[in-house]
PDB file of N, CA and C in Angstrom:
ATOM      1  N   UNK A   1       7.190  45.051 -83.019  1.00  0.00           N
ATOM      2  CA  UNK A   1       8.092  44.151 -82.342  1.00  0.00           C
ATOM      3  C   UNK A   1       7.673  44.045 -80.875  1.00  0.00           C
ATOM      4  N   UNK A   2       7.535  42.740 -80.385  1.00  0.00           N
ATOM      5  CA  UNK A   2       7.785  42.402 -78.724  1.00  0.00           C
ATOM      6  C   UNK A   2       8.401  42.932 -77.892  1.00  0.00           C
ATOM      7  N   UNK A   3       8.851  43.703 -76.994  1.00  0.00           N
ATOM      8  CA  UNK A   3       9.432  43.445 -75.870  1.00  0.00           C
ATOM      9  C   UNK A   3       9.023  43.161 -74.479  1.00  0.00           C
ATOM     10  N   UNK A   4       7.933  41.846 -74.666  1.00  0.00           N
ATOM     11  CA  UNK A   4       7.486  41.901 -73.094  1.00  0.00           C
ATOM     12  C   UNK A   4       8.619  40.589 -72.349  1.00  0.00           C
ATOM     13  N   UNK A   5       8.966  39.824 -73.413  1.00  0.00           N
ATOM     14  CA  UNK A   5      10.047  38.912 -73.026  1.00  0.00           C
ATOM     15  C   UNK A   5      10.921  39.922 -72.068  1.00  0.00           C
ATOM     16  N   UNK A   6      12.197  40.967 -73.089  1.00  0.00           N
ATOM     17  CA  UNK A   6      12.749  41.341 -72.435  1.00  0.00           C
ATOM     18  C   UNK A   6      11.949  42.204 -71.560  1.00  0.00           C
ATOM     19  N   UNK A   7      10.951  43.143 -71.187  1.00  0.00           N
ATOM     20  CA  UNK A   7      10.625  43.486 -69.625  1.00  0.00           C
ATOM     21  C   UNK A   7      10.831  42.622 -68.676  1.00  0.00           C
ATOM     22  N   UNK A   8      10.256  41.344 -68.684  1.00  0.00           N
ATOM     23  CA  UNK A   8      10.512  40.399 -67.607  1.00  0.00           C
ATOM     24  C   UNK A   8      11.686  39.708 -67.348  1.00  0.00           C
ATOM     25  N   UNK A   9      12.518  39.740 -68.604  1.00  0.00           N
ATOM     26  CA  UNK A   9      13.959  39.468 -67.750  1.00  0.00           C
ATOM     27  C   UNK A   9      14.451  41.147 -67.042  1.00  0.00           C
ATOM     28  N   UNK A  10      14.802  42.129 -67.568  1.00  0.00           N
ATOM     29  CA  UNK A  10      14.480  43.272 -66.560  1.00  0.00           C
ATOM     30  C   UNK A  10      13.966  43.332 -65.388  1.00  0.00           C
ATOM     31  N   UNK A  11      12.737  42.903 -65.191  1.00  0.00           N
ATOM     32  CA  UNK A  11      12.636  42.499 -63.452  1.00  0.00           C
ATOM     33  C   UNK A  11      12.930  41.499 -62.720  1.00  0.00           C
ATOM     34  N   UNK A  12      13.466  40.069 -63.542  1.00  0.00           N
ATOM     35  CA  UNK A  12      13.938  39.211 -62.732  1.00  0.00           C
ATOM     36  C   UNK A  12      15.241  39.440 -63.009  1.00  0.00           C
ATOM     37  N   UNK A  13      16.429  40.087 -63.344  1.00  0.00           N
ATOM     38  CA  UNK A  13      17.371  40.001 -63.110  1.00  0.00           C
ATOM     39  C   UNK A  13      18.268  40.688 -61.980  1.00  0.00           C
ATOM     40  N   UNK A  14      17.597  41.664 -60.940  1.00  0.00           N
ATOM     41  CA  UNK A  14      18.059  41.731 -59.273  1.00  0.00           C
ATOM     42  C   UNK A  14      18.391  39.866 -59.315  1.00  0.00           C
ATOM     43  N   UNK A  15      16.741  39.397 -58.823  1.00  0.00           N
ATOM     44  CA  UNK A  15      16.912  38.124 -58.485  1.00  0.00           C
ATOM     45  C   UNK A  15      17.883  37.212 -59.021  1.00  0.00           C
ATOM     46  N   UNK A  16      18.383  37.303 -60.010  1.00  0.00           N
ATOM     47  CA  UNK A  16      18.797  36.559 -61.027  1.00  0.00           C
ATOM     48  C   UNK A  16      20.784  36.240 -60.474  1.00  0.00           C
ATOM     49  N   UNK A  17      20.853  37.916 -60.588  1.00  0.00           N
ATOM     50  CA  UNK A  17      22.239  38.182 -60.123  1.00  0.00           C
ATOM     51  C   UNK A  17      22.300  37.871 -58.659  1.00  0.00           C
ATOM     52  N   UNK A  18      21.788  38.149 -57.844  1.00  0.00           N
ATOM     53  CA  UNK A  18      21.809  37.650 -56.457  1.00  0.00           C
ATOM     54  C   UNK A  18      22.048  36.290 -56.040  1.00  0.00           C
ATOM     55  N   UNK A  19      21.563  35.632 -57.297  1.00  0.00           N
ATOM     56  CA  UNK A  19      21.120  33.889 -57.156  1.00  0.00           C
ATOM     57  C   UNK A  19      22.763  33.615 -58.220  1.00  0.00           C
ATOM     58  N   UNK A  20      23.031  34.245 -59.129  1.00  0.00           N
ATOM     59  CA  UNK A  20      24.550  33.575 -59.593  1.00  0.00           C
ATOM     60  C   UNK A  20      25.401  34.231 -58.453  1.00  0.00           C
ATOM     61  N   UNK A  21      25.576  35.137 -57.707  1.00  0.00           N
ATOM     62  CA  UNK A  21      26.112  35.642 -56.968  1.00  0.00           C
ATOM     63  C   UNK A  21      26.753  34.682 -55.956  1.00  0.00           C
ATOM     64  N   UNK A  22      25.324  34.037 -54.712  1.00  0.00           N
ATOM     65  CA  UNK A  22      25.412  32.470 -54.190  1.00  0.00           C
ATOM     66  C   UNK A  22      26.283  31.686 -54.876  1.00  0.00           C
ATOM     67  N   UNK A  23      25.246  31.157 -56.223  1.00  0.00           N
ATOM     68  CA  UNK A  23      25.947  30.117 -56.013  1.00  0.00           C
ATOM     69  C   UNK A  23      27.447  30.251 -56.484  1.00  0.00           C
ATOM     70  N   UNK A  24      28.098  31.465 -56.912  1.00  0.00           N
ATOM     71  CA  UNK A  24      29.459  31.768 -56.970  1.00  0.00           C
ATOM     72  C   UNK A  24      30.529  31.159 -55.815  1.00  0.00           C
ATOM     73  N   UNK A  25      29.637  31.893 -55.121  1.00  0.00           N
ATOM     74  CA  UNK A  25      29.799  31.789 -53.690  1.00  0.00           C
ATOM     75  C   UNK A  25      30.295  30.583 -52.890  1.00  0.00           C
ATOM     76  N   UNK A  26      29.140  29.997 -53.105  1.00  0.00           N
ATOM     77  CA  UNK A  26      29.170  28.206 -52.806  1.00  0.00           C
ATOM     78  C   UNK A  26      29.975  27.830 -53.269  1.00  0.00           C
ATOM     79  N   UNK A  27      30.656  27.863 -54.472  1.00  0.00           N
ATOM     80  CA  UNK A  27      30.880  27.092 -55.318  1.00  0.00           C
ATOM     81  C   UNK A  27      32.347  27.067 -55.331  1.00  0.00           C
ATOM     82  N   UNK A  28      32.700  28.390 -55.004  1.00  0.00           N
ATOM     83  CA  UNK A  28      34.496  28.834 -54.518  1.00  0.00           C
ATOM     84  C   UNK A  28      34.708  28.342 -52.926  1.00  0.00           C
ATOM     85  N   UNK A  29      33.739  28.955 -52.366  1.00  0.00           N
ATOM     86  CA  UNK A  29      34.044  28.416 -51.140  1.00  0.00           C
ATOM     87  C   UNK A  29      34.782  30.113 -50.188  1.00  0.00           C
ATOM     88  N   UNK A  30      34.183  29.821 -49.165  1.00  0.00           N
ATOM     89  CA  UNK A  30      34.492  31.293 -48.576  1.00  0.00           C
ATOM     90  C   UNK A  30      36.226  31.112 -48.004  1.00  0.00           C
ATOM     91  N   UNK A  31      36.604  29.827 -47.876  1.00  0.00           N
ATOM     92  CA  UNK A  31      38.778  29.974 -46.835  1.00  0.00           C
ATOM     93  C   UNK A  31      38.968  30.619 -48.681  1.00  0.00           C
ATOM     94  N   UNK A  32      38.911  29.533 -49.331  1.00  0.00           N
ATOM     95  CA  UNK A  32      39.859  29.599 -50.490  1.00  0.00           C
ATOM     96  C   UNK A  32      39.803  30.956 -51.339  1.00  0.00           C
ATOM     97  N   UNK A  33      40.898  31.375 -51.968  1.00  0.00           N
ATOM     98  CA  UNK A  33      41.031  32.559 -52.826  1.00  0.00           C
ATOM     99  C   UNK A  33      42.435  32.422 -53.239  1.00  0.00           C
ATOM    100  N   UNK A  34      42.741  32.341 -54.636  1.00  0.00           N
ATOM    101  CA  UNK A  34      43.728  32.441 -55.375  1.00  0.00           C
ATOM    102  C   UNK A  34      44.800  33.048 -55.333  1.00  0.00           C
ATOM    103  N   UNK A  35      45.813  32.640 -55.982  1.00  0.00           N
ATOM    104  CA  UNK A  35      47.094  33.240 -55.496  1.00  0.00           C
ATOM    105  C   UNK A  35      47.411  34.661 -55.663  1.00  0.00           C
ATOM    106  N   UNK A  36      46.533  35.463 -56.660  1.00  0.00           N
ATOM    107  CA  UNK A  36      46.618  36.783 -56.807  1.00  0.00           C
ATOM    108  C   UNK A  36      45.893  37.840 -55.987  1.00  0.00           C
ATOM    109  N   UNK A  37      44.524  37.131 -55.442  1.00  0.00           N
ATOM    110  CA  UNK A  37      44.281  37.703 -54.158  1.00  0.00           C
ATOM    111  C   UNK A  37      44.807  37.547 -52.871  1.00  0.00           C
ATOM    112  N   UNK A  38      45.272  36.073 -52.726  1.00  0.00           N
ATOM    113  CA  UNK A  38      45.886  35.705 -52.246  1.00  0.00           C
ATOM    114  C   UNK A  38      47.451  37.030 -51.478  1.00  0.00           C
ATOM    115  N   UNK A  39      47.950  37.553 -52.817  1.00  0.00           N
ATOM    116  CA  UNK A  39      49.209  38.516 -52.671  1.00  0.00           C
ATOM    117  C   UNK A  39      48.292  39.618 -52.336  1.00  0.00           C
ATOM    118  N   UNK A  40      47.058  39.896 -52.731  1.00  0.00           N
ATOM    119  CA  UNK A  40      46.928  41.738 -52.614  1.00  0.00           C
ATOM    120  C   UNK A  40      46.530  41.640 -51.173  1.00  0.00           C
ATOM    121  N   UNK A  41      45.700  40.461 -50.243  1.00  0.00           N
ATOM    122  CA  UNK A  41      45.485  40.511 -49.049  1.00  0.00           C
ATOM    123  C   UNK A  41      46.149  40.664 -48.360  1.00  0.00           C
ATOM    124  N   UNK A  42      47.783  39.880 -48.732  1.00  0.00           N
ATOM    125  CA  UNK A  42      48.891  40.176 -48.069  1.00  0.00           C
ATOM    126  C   UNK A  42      49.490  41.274 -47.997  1.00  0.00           C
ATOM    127  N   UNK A  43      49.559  41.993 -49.168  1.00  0.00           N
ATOM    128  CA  UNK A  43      50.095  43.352 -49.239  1.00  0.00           C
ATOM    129  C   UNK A  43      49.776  44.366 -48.429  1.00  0.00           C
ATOM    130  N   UNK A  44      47.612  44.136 -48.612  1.00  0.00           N
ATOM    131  CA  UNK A  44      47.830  45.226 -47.779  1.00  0.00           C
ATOM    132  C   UNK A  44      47.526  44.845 -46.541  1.00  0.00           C
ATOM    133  N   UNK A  45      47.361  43.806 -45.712  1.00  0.00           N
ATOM    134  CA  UNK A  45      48.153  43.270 -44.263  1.00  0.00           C
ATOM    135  C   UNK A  45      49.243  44.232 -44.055  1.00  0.00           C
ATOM    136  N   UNK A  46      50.486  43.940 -44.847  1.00  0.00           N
ATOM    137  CA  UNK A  46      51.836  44.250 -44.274  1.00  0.00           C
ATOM    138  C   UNK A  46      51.775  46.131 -45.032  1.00  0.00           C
ATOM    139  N   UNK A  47      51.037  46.852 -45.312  1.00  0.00           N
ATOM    140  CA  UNK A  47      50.688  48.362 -45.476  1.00  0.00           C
ATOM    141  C   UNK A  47      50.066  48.618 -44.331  1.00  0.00           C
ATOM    142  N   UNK A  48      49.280  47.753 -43.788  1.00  0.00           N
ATOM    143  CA  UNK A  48      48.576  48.312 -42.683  1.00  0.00           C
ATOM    144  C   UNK A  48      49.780  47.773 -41.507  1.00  0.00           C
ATOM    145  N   UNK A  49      50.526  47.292 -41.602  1.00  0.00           N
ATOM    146  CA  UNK A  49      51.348  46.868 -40.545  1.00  0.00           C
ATOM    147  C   UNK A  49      52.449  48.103 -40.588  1.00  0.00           C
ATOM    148  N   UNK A  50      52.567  49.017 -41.543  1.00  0.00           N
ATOM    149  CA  UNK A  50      53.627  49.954 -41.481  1.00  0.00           C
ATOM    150  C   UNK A  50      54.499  49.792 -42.714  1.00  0.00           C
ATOM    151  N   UNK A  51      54.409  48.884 -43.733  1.00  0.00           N
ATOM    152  CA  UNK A  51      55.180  48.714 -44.625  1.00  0.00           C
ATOM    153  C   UNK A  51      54.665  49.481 -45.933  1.00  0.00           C
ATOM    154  N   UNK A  52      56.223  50.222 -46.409  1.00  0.00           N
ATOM    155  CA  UNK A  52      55.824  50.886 -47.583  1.00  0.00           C
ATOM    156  C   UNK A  52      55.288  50.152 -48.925  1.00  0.00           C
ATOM    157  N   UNK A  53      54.393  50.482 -49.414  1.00  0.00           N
ATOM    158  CA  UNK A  53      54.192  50.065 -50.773  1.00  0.00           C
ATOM    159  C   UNK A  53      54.863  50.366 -52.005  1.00  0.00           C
ATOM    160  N   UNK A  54      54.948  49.637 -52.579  1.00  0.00           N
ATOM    161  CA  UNK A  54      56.158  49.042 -53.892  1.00  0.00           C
ATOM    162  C   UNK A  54      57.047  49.761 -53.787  1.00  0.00           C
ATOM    163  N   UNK A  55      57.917  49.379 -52.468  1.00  0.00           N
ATOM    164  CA  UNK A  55      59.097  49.335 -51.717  1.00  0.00           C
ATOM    165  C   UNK A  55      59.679  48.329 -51.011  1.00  0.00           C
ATOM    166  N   UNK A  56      58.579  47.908 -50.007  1.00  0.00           N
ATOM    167  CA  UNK A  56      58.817  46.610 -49.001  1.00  0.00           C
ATOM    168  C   UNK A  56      58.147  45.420 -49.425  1.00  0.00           C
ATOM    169  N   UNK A  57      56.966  46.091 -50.007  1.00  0.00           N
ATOM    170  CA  UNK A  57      56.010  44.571 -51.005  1.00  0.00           C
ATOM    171  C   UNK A  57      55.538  45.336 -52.781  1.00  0.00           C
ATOM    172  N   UNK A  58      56.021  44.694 -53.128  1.00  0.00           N
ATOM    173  CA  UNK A  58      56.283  44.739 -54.965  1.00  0.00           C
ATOM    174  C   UNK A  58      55.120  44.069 -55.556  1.00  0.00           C
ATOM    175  N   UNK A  59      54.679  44.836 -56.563  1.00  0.00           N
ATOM    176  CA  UNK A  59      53.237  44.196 -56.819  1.00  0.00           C
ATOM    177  C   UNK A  59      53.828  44.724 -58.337  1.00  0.00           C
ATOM    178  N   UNK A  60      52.580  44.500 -59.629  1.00  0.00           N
ATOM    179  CA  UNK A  60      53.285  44.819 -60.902  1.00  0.00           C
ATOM    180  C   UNK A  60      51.751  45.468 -61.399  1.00  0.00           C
ATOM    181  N   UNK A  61      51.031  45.742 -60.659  1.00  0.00           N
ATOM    182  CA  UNK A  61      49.846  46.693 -60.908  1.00  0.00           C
ATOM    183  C   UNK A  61      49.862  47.545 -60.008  1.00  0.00           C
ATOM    184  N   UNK A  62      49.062  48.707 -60.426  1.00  0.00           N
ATOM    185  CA  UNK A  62      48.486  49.774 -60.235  1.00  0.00           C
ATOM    186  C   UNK A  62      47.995  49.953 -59.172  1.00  0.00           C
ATOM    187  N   UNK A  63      48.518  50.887 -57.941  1.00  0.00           N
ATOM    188  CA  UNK A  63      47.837  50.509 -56.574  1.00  0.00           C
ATOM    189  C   UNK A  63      46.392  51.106 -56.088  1.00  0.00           C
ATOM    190  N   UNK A  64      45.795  50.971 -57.437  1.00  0.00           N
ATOM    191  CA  UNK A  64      44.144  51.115 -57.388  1.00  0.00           C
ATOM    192  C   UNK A  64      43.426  49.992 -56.286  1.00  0.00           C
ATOM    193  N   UNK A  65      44.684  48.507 -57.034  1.00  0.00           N
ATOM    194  CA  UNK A  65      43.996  47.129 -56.278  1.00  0.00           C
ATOM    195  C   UNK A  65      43.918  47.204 -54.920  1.00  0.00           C
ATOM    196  N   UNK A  66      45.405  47.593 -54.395  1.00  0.00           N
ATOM    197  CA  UNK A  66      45.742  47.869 -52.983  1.00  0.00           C
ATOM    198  C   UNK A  66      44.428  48.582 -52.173  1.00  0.00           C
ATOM    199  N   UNK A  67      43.859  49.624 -52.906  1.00  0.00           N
ATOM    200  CA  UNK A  67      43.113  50.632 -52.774  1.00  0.00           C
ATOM    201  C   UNK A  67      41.850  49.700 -52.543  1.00  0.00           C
ATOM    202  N   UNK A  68      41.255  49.141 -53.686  1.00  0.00           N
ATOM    203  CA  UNK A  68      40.288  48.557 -53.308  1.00  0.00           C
ATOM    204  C   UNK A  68      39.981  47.065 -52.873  1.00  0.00           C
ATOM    205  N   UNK A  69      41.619  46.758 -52.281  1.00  0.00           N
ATOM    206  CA  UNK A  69      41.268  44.994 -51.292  1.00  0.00           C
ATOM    207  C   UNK A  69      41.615  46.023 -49.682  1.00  0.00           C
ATOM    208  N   UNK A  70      41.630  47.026 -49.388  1.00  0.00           N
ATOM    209  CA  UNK A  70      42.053  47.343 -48.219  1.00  0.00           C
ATOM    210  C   UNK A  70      40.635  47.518 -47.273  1.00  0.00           C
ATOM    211  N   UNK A  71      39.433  47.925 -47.914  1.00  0.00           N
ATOM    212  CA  UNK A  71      38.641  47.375 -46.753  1.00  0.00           C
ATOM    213  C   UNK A  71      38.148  45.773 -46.162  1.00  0.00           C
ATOM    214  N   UNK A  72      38.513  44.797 -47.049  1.00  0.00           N
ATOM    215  CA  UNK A  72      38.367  43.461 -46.497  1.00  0.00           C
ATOM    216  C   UNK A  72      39.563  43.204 -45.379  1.00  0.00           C
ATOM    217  N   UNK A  73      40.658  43.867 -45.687  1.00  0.00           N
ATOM    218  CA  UNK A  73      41.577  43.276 -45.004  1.00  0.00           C
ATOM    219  C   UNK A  73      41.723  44.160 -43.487  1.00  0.00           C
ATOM    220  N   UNK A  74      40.999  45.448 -43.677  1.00  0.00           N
ATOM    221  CA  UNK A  74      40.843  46.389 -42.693  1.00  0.00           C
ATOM    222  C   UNK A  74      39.652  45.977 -41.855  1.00  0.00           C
ATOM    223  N   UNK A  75      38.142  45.348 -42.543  1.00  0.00           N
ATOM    224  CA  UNK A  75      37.241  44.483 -41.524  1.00  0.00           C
ATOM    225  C   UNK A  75      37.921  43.058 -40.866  1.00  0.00           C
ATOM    226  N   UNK A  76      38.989  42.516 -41.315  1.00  0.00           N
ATOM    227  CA  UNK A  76      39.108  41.458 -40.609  1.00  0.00           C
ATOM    228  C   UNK A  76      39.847  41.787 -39.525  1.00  0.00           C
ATOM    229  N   UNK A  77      40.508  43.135 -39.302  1.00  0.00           N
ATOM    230  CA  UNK A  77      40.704  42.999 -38.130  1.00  0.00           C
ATOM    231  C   UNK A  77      39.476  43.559 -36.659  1.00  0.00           C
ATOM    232  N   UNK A  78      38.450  43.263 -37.458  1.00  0.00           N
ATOM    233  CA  UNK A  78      37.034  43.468 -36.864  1.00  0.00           C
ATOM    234  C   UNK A  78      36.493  41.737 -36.475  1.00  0.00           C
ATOM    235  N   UNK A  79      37.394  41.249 -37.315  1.00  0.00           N
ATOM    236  CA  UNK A  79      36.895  39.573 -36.914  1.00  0.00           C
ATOM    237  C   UNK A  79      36.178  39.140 -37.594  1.00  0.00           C
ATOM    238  N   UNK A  80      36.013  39.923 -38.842  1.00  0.00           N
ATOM    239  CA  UNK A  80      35.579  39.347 -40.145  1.00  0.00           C
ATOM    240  C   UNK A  80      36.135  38.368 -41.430  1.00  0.00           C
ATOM    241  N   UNK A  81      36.246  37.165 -41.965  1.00  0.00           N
ATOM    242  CA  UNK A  81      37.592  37.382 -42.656  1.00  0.00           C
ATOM    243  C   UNK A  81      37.609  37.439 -44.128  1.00  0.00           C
ATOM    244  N   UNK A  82      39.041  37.957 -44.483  1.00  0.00           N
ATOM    245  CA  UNK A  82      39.180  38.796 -45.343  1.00  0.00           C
ATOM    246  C   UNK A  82      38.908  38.386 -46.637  1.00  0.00           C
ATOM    247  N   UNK A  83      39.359  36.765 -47.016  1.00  0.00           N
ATOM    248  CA  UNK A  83      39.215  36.187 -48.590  1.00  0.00           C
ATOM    249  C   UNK A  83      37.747  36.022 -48.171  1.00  0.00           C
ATOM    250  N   UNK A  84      36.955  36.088 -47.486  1.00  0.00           N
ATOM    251  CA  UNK A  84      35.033  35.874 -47.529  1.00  0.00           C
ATOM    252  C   UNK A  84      35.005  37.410 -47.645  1.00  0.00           C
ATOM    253  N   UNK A  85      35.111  38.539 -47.630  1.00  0.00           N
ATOM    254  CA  UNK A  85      34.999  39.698 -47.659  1.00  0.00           C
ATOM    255  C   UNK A  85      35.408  40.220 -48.713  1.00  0.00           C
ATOM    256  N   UNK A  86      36.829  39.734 -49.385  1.00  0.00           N
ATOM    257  CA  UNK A  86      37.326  40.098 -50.631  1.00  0.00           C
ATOM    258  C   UNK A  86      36.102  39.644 -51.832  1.00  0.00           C
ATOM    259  N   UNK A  87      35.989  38.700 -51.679  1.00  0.00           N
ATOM    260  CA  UNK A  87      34.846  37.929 -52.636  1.00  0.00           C
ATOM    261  C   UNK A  87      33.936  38.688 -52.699  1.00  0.00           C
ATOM    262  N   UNK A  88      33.042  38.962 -51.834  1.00  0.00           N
ATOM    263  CA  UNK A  88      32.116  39.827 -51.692  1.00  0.00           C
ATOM    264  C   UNK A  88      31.999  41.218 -52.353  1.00  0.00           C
TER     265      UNK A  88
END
């Protein structure tokens, strides 16, 4: 049996993913992000503002998410912003 086909998708697929990655990218657009990221950016905004979690802002998942949208929303106050960072 062959596998030199699949070797060479094996080395072009870095490139491959990098390039659907873009045009993901492009294609959403870096302001826009949906209403469910939309809430976790907010959430943890107002956690980092002092507000307790699922107390003061109510979410219906697992605050893993909280956990992992809190460095986009923690670089934008670096002047980065956050739904182009969340994406990422």
């Amino acid at each position: 049996m062959d596998f030199s086909n699949d070797m060479r998708l094996e080395r072009a697929a870095p490139g491959l993913w990098l390039l659907l990655a873009a045009l993901c990218l492009a294609a959403v657009g870096p302001a826009y992000v949906n209403h469910d990221a939309a809430w976790y950016l907010y959430m943890v905004d107002r956690w980092r503002d002092g507000a307790s979690l699922y107390r003061e802002v109510v979410d219906t998942n697992p605050p893993l998410i909280i956990w992992l949208t809190a460095p986009a929303v923690l670089a934008h106050a670096a002047g980065i912003g956050a739904p182009l960072l969340f994406k990422l």
